[in-house]
PDB file of N, CA and C in Angstrom:
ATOM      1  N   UNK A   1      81.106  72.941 106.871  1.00  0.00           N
ATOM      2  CA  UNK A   1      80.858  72.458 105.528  1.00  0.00           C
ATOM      3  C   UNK A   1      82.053  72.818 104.646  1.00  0.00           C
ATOM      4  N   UNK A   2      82.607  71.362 103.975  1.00  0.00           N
ATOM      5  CA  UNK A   2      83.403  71.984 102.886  1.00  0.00           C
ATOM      6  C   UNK A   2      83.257  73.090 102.005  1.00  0.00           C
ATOM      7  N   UNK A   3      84.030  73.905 101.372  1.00  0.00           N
ATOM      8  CA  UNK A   3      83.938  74.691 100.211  1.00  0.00           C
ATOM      9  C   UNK A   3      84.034  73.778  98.964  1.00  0.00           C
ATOM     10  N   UNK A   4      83.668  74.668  97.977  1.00  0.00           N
ATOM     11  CA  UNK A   4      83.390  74.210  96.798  1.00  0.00           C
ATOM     12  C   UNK A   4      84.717  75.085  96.221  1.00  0.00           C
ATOM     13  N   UNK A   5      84.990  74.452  94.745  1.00  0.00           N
ATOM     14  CA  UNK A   5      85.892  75.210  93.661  1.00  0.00           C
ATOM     15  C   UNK A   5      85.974  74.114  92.580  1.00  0.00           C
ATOM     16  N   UNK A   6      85.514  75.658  91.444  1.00  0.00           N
ATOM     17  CA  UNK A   6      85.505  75.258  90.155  1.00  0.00           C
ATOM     18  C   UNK A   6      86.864  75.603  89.768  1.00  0.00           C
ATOM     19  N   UNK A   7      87.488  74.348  89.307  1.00  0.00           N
ATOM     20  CA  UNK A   7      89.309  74.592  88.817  1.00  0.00           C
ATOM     21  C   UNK A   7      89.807  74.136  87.203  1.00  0.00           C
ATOM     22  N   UNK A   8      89.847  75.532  86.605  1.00  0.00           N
ATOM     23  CA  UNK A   8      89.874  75.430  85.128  1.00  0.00           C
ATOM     24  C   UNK A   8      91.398  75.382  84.712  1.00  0.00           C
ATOM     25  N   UNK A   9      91.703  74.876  83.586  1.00  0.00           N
ATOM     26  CA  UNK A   9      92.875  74.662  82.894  1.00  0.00           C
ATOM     27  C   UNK A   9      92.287  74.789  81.885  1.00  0.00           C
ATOM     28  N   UNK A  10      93.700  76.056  81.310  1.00  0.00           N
ATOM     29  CA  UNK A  10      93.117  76.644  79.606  1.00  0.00           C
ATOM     30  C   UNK A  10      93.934  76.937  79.069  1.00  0.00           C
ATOM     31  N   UNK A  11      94.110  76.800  77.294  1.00  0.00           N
ATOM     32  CA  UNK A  11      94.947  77.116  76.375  1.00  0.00           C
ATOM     33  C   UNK A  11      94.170  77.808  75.858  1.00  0.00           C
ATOM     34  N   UNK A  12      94.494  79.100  75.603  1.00  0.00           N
ATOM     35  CA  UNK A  12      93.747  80.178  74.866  1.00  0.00           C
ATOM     36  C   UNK A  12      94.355  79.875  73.485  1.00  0.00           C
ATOM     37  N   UNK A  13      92.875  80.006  72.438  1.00  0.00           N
ATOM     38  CA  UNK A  13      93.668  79.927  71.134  1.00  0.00           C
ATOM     39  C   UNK A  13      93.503  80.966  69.977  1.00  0.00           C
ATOM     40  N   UNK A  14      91.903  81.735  70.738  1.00  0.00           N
ATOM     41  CA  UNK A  14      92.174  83.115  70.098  1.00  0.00           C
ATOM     42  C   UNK A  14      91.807  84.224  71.067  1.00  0.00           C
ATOM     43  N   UNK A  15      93.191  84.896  71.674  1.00  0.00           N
ATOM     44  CA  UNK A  15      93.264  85.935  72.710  1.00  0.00           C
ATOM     45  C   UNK A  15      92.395  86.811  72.493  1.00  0.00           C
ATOM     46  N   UNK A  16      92.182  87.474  71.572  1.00  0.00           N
ATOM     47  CA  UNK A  16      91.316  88.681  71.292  1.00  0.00           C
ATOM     48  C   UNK A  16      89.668  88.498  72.002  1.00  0.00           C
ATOM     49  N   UNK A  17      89.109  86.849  70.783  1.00  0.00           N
ATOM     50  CA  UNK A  17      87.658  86.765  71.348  1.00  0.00           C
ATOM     51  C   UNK A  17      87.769  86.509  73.073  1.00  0.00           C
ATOM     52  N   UNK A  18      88.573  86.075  73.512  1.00  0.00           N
ATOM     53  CA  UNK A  18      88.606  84.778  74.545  1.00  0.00           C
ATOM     54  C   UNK A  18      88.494  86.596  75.915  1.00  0.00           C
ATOM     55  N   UNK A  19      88.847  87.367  75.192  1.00  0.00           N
ATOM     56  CA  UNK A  19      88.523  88.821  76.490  1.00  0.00           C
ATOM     57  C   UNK A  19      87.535  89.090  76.840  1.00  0.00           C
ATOM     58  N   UNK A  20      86.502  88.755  75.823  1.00  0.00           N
ATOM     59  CA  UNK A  20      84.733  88.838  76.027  1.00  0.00           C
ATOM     60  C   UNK A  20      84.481  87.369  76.741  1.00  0.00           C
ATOM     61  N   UNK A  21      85.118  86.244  77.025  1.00  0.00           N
ATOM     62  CA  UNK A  21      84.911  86.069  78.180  1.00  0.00           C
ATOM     63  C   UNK A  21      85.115  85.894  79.548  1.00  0.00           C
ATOM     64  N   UNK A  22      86.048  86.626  79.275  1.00  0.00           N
ATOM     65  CA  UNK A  22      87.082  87.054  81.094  1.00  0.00           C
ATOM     66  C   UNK A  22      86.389  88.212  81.523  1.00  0.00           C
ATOM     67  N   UNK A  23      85.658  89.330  80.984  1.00  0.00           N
ATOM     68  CA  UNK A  23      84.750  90.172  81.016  1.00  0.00           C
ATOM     69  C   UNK A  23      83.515  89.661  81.354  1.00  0.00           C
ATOM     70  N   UNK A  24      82.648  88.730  81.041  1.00  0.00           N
ATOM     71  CA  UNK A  24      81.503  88.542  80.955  1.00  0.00           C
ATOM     72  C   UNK A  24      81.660  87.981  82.297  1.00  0.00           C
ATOM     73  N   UNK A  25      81.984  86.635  82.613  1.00  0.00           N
ATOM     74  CA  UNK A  25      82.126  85.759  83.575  1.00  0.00           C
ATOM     75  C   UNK A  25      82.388  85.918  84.505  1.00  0.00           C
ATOM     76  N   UNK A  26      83.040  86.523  84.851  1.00  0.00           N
ATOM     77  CA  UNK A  26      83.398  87.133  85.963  1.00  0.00           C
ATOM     78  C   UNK A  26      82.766  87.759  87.173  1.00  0.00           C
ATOM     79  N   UNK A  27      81.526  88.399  86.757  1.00  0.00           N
ATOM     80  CA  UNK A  27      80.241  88.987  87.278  1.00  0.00           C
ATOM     81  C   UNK A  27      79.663  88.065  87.932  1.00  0.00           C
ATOM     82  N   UNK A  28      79.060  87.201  86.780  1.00  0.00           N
ATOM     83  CA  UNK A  28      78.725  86.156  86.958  1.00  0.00           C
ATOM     84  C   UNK A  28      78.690  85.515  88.097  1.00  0.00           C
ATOM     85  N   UNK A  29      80.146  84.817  87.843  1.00  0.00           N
ATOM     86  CA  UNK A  29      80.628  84.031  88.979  1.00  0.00           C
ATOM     87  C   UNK A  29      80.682  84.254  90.079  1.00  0.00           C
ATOM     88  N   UNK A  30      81.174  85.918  90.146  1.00  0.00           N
ATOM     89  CA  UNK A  30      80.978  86.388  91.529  1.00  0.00           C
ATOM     90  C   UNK A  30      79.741  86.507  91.951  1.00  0.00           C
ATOM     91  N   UNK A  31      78.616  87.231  91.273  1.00  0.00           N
ATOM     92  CA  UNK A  31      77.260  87.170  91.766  1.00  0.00           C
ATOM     93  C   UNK A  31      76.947  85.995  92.725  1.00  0.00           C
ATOM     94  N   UNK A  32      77.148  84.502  92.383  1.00  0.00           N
ATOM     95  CA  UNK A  32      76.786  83.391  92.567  1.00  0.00           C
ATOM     96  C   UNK A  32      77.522  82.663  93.605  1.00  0.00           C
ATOM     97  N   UNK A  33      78.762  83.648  94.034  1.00  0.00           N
ATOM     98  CA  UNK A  33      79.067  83.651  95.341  1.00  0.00           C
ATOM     99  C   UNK A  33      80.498  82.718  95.116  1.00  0.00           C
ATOM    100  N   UNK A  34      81.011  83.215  93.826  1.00  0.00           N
ATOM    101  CA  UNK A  34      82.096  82.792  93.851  1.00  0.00           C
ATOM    102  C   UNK A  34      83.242  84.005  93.697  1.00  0.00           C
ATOM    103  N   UNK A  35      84.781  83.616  94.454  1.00  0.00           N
ATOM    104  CA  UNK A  35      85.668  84.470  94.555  1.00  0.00           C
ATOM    105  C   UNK A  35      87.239  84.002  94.156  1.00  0.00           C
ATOM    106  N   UNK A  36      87.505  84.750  93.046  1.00  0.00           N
ATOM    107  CA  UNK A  36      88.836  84.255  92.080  1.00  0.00           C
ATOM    108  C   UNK A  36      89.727  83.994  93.410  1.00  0.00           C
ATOM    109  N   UNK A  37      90.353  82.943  93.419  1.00  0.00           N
ATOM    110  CA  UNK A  37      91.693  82.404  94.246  1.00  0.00           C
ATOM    111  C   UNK A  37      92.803  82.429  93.043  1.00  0.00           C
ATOM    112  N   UNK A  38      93.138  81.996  92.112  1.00  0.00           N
ATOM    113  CA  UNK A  38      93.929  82.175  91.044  1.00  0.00           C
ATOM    114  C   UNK A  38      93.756  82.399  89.471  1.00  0.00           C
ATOM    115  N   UNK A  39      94.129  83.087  89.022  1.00  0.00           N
ATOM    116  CA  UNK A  39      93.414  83.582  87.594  1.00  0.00           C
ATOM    117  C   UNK A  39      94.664  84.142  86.824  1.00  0.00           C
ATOM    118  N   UNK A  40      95.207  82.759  86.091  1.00  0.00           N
ATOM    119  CA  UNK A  40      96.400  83.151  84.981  1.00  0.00           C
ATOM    120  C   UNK A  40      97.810  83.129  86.038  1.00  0.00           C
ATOM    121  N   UNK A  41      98.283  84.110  85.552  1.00  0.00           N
ATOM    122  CA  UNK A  41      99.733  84.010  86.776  1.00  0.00           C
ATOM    123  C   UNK A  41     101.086  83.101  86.134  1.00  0.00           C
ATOM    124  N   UNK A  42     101.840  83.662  86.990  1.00  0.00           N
ATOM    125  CA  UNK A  42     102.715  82.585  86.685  1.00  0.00           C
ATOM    126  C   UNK A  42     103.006  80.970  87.105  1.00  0.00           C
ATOM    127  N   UNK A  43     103.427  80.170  86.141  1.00  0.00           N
ATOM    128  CA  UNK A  43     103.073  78.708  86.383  1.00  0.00           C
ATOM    129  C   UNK A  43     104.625  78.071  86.414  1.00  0.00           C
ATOM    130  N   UNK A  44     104.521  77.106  86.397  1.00  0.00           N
ATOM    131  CA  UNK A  44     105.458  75.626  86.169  1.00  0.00           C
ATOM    132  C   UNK A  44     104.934  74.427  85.784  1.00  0.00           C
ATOM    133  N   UNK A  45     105.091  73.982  84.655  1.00  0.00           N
ATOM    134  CA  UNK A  45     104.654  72.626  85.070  1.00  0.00           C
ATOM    135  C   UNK A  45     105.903  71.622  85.520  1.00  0.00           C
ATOM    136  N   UNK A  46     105.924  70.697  86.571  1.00  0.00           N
ATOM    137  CA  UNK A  46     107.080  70.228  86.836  1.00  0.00           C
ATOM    138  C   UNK A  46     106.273  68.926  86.986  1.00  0.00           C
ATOM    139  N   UNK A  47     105.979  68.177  86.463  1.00  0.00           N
ATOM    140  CA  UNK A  47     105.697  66.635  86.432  1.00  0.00           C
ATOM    141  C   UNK A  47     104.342  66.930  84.934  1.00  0.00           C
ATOM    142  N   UNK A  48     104.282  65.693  84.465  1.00  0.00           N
ATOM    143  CA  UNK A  48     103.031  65.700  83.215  1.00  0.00           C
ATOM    144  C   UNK A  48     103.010  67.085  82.329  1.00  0.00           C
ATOM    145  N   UNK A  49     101.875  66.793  82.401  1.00  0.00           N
ATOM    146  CA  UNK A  49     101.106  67.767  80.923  1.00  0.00           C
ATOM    147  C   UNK A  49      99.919  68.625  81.529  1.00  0.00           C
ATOM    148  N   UNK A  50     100.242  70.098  81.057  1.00  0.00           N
ATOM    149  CA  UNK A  50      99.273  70.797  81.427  1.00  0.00           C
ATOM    150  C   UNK A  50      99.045  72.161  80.159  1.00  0.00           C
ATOM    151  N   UNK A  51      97.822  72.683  80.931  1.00  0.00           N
ATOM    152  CA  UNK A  51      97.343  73.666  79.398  1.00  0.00           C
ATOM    153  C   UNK A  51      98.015  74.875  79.991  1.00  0.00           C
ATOM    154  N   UNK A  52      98.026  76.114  79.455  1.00  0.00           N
ATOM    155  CA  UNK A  52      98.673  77.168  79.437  1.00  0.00           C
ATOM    156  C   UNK A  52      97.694  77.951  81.268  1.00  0.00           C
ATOM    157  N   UNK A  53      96.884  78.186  80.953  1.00  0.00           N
ATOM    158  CA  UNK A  53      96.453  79.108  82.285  1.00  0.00           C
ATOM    159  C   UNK A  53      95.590  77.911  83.136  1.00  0.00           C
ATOM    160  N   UNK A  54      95.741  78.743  84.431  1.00  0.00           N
ATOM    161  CA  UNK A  54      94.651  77.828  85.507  1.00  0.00           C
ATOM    162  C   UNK A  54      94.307  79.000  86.251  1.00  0.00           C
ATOM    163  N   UNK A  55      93.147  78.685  86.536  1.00  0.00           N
ATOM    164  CA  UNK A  55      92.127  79.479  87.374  1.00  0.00           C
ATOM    165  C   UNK A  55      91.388  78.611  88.307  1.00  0.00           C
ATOM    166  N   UNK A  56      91.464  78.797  89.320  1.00  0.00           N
ATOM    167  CA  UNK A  56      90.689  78.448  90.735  1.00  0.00           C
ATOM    168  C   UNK A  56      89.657  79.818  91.061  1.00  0.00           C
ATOM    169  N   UNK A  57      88.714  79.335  91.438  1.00  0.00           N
ATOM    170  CA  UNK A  57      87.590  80.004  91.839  1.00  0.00           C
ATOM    171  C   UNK A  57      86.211  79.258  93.187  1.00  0.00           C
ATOM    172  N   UNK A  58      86.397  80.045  94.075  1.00  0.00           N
ATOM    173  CA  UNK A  58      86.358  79.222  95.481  1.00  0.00           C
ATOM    174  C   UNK A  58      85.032  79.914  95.545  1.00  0.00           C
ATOM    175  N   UNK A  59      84.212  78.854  96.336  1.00  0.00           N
ATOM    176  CA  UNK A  59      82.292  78.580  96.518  1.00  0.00           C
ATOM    177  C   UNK A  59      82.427  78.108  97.939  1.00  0.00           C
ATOM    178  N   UNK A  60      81.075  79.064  98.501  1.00  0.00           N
ATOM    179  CA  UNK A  60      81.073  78.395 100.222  1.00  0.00           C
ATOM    180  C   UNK A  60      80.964  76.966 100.116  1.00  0.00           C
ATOM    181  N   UNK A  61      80.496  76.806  99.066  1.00  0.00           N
ATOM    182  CA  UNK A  61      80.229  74.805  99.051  1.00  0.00           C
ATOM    183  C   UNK A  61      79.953  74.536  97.861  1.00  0.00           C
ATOM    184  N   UNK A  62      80.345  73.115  97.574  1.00  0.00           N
ATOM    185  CA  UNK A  62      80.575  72.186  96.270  1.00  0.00           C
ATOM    186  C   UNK A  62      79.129  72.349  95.604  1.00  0.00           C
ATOM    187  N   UNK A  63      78.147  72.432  96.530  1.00  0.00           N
ATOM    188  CA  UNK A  63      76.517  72.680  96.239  1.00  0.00           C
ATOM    189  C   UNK A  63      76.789  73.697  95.057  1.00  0.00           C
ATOM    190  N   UNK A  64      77.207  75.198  95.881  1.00  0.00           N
ATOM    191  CA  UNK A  64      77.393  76.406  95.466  1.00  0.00           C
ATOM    192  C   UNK A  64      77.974  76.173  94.240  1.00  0.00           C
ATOM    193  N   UNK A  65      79.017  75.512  94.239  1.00  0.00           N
ATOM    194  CA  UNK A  65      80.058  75.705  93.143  1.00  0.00           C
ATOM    195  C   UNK A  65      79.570  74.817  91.672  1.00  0.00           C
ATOM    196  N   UNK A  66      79.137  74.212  91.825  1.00  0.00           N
ATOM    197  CA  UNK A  66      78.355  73.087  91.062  1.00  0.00           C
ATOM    198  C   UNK A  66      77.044  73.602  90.383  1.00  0.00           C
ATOM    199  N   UNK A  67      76.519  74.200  91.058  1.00  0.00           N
ATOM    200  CA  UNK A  67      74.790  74.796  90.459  1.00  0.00           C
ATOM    201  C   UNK A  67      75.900  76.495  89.957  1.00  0.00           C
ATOM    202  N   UNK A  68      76.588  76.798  90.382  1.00  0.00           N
ATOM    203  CA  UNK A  68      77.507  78.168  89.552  1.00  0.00           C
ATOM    204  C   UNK A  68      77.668  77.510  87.851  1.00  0.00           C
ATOM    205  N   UNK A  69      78.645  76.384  87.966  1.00  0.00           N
ATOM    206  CA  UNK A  69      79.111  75.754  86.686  1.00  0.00           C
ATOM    207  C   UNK A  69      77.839  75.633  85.977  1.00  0.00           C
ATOM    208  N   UNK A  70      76.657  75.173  86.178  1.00  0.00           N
ATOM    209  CA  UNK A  70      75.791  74.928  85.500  1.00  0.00           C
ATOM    210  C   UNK A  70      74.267  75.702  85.229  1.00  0.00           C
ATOM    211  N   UNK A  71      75.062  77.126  86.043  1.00  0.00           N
ATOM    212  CA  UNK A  71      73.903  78.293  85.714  1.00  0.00           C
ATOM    213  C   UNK A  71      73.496  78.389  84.177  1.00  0.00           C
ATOM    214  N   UNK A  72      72.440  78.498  83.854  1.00  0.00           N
ATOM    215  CA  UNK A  72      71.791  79.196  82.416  1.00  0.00           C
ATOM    216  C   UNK A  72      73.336  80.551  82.294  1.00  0.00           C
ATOM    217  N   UNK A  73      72.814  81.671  82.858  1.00  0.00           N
ATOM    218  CA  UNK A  73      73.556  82.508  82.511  1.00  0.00           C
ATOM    219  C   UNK A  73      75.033  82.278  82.019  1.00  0.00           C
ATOM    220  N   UNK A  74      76.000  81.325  83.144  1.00  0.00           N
ATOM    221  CA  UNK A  74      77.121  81.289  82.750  1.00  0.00           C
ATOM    222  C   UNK A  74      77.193  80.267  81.567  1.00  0.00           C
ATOM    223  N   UNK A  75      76.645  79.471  81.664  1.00  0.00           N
ATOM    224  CA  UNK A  75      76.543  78.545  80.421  1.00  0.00           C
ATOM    225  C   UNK A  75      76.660  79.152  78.974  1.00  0.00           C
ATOM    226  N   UNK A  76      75.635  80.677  78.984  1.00  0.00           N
ATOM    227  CA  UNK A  76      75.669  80.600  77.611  1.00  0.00           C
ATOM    228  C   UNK A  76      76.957  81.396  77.225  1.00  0.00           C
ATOM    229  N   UNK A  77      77.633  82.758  78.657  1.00  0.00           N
ATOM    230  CA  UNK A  77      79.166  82.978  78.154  1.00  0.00           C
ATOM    231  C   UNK A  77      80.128  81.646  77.945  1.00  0.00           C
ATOM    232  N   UNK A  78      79.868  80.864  78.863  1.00  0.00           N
ATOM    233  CA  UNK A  78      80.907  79.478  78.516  1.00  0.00           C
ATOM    234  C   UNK A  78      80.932  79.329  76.993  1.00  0.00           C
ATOM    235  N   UNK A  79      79.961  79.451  76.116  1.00  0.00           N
ATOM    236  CA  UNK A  79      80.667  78.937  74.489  1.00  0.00           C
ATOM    237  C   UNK A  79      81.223  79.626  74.116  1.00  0.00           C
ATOM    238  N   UNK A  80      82.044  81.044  74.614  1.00  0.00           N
ATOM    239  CA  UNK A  80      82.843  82.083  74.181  1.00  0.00           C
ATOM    240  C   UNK A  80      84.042  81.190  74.604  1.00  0.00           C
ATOM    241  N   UNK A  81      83.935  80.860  75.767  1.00  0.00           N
ATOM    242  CA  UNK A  81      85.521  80.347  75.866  1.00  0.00           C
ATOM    243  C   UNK A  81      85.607  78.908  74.813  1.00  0.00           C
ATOM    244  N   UNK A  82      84.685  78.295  75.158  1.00  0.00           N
ATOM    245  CA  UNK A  82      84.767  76.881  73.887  1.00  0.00           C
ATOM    246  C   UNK A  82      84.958  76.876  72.262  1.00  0.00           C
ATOM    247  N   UNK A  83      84.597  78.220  72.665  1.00  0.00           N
ATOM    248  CA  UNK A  83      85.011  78.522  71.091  1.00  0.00           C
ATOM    249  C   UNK A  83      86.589  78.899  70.660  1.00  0.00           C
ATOM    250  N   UNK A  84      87.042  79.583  71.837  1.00  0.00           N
ATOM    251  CA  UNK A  84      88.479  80.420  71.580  1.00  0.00           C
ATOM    252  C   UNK A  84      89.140  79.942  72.268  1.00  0.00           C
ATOM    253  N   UNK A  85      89.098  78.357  73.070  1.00  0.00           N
ATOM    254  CA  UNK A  85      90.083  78.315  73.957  1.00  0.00           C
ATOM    255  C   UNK A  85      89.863  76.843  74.652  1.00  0.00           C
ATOM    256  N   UNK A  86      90.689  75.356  74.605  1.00  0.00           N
ATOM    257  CA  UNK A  86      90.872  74.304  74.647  1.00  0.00           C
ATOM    258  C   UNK A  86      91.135  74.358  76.558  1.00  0.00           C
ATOM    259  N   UNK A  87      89.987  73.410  77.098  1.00  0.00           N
ATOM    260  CA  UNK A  87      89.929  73.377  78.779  1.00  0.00           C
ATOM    261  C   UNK A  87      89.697  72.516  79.526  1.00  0.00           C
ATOM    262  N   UNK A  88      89.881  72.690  80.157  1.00  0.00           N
ATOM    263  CA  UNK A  88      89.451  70.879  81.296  1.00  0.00           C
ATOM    264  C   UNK A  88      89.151  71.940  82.571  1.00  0.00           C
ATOM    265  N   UNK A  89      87.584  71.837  82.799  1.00  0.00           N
ATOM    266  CA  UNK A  89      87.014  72.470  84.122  1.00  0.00           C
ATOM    267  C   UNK A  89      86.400  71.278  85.035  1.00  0.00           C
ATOM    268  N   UNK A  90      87.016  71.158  86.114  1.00  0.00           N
ATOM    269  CA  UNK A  90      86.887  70.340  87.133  1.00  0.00           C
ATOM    270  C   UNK A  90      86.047  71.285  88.498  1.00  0.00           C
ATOM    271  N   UNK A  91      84.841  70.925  88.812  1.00  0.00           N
ATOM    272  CA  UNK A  91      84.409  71.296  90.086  1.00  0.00           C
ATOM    273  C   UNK A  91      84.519  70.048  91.203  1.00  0.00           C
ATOM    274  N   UNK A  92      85.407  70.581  92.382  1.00  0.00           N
ATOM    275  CA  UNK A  92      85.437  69.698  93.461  1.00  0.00           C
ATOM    276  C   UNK A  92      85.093  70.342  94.673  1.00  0.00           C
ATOM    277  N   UNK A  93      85.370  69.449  95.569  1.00  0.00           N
ATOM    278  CA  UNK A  93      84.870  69.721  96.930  1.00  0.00           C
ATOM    279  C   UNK A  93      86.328  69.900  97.810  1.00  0.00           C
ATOM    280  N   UNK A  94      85.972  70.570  98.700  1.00  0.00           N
ATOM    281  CA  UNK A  94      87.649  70.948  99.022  1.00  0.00           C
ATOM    282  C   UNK A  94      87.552  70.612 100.632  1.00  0.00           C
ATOM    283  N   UNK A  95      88.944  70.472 101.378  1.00  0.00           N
ATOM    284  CA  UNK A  95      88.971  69.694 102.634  1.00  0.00           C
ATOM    285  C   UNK A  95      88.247  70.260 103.736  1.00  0.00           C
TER     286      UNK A  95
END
């Protein structure tokens, strides 16, 4: 069975709040059987347009990764980041 991964792109726009939710989420995510593959780091963009950080976060399966994105719990830290920080979160299914 494929794996799952939820793959975020983010411009943080206020660093301070945006720590309460790199703290919170994190638990979370892992509880639910997900495990950070990339989180911030150094980048390039070398073709188009992209936001400041990306984070990959890998699920035994798209199932997994999909019912993660749309837990109650993480949902309600998610408006910490919507509040402090401009994103495009994509969950896919991986090869």
């Amino acid at each position: 069975m494929p794996k799952g991964y939820i793959i975020a792109h983010v411009t943080v726009t206020n660093p301070d709040a945006y720590k309460e939710y790199v703290v919170r989420d994190t638990p979370i995510l892992k509880n639910l059987g997900g495990s950070f593959v990339i989180r911030g780091g150094q980048s390039q963009v070398v073709e188009g347009e992209s936001h400041d950080r990306h984070v990959v976060i890998e699920f035994p399966s798209y199932a997994q990764a999909l019912a993660a994105y749309n837990d109650p719990e993480y949902q309600e830290v998610a408006e910490i980041r919507r509040r402090n920080a401009q994103s495009t979160i994509i969950v896919v299914e991986g090869a």
